[in-house]
C-alpha atoms as a PDB file:
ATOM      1  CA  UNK A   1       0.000   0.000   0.000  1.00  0.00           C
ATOM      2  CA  UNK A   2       2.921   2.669   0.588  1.00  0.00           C
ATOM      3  CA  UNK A   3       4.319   2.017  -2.347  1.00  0.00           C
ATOM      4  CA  UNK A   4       1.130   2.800  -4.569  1.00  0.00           C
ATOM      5  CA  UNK A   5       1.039   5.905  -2.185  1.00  0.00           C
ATOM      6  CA  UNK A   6       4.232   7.198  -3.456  1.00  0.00           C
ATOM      7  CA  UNK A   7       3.500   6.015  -6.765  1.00  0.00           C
ATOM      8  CA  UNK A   8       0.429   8.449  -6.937  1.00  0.00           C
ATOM      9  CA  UNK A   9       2.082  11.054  -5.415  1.00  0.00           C
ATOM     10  CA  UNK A  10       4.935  10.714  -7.658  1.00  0.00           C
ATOM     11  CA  UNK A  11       2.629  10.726 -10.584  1.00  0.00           C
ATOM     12  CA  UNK A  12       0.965  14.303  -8.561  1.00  0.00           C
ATOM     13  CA  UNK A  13       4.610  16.095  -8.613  1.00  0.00           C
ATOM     14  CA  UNK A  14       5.661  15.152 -12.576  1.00  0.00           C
ATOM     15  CA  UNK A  15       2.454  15.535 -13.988  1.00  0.00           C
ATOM     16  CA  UNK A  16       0.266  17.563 -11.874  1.00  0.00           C
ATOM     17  CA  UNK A  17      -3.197  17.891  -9.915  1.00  0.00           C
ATOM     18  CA  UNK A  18      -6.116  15.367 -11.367  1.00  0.00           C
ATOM     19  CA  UNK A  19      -8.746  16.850 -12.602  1.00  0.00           C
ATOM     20  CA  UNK A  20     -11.563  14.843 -11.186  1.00  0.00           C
ATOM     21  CA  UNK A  21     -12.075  12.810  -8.176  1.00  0.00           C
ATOM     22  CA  UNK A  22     -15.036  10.274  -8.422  1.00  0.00           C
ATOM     23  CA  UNK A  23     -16.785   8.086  -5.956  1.00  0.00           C
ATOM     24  CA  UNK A  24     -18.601   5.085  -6.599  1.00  0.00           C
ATOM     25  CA  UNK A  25     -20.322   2.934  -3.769  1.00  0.00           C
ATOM     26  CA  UNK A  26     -22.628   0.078  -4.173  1.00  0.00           C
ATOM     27  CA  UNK A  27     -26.300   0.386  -3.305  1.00  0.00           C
ATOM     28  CA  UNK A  28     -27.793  -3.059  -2.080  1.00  0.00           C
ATOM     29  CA  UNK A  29     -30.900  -1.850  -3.879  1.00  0.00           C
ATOM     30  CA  UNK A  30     -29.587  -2.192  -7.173  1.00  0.00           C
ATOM     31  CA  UNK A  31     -31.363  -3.941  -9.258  1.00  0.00           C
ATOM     32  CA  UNK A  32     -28.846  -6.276 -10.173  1.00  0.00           C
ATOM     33  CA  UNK A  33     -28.477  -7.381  -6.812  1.00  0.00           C
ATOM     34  CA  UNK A  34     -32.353  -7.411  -5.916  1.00  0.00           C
ATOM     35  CA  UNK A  35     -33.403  -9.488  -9.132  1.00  0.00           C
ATOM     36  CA  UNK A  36     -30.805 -11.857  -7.653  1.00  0.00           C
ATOM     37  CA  UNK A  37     -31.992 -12.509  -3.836  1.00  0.00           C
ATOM     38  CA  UNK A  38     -34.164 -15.111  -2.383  1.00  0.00           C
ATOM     39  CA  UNK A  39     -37.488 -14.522  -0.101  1.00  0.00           C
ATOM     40  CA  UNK A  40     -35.386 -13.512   3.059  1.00  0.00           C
ATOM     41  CA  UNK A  41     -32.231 -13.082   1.369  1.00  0.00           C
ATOM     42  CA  UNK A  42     -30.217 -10.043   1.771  1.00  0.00           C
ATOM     43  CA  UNK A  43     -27.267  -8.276  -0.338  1.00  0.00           C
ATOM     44  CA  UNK A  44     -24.784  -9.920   2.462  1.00  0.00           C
ATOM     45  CA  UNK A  45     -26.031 -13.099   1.872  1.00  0.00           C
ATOM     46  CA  UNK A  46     -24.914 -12.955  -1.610  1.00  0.00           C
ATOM     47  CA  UNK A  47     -21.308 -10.907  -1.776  1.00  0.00           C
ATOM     48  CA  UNK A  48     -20.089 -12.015  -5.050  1.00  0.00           C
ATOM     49  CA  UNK A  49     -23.306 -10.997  -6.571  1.00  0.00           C
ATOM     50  CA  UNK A  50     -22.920  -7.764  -4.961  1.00  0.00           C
ATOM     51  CA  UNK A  51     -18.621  -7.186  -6.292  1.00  0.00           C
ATOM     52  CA  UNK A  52     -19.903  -8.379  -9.572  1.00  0.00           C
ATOM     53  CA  UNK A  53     -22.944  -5.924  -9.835  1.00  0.00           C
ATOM     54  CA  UNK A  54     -20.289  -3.102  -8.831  1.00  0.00           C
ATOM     55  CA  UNK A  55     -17.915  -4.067 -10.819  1.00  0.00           C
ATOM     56  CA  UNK A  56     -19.724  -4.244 -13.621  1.00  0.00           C
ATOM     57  CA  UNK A  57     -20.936  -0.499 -12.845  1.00  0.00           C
ATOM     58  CA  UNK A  58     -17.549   0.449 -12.200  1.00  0.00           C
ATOM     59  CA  UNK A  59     -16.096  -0.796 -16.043  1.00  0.00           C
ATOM     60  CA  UNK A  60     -19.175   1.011 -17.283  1.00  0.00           C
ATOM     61  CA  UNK A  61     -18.023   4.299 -15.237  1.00  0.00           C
ATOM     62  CA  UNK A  62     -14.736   4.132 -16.457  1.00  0.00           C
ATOM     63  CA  UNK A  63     -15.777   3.488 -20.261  1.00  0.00           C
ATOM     64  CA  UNK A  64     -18.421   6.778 -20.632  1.00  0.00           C
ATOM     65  CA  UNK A  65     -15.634   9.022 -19.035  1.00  0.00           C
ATOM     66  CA  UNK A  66     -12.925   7.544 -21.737  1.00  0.00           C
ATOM     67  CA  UNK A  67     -15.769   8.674 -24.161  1.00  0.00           C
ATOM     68  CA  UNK A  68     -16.317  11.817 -23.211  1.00  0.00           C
ATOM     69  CA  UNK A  69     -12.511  12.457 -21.825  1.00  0.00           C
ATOM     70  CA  UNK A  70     -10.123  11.480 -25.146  1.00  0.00           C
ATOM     71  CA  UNK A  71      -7.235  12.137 -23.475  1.00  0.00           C
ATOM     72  CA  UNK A  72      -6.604  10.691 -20.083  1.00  0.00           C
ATOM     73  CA  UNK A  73      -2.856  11.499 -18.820  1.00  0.00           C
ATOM     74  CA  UNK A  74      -2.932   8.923 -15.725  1.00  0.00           C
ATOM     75  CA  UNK A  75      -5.423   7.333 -13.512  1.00  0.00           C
ATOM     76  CA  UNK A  76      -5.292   6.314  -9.903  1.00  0.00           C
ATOM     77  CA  UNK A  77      -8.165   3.868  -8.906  1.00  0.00           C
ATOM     78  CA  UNK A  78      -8.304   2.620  -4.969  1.00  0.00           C
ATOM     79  CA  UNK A  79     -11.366   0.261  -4.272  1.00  0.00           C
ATOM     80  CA  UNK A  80     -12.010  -0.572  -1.041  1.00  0.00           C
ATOM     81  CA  UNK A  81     -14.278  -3.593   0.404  1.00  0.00           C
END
């Protein structure tokens, strides 16, 4: 973990301040993750449903900002669980 601190800060000195900072968390109402519980099922019943549902949302982030941003100098992406 420290070194992908000083990797990012590194990349903050040479090539300067990022331009956006974006948060994604997952929402256990999703329907993703709803369409795929039982009767008395909840989302922490069924984790793997739940990183694939944000995952999936995450990959779908990333490719609408590569649209709409054509030139992306570096990215830094921390997910936490």
């Amino acid at each position: 973990m420290l070194e992908r601190v000083a990797d990012s800060l590194a990349l903050l000195r040479f090539l300067g301040k990022a331009s956006l900072l974006i948060t994604i968390t997952t929402n256990p109402k999703w329907l993703e993750i709803v369409s795929q519980l039982g009767p008395s099922q909840t989302a922490l019943d069924i984790l793997v449903v739940v990183c694939r549902a944000f995952q999936a949302r995450l990959v779908a982030l990333e490719r609408f900002l590569y649209s709409r941003f054509s030139c992306v100098v570096y990215k830094i992406k921390v997910i936490e669980f």
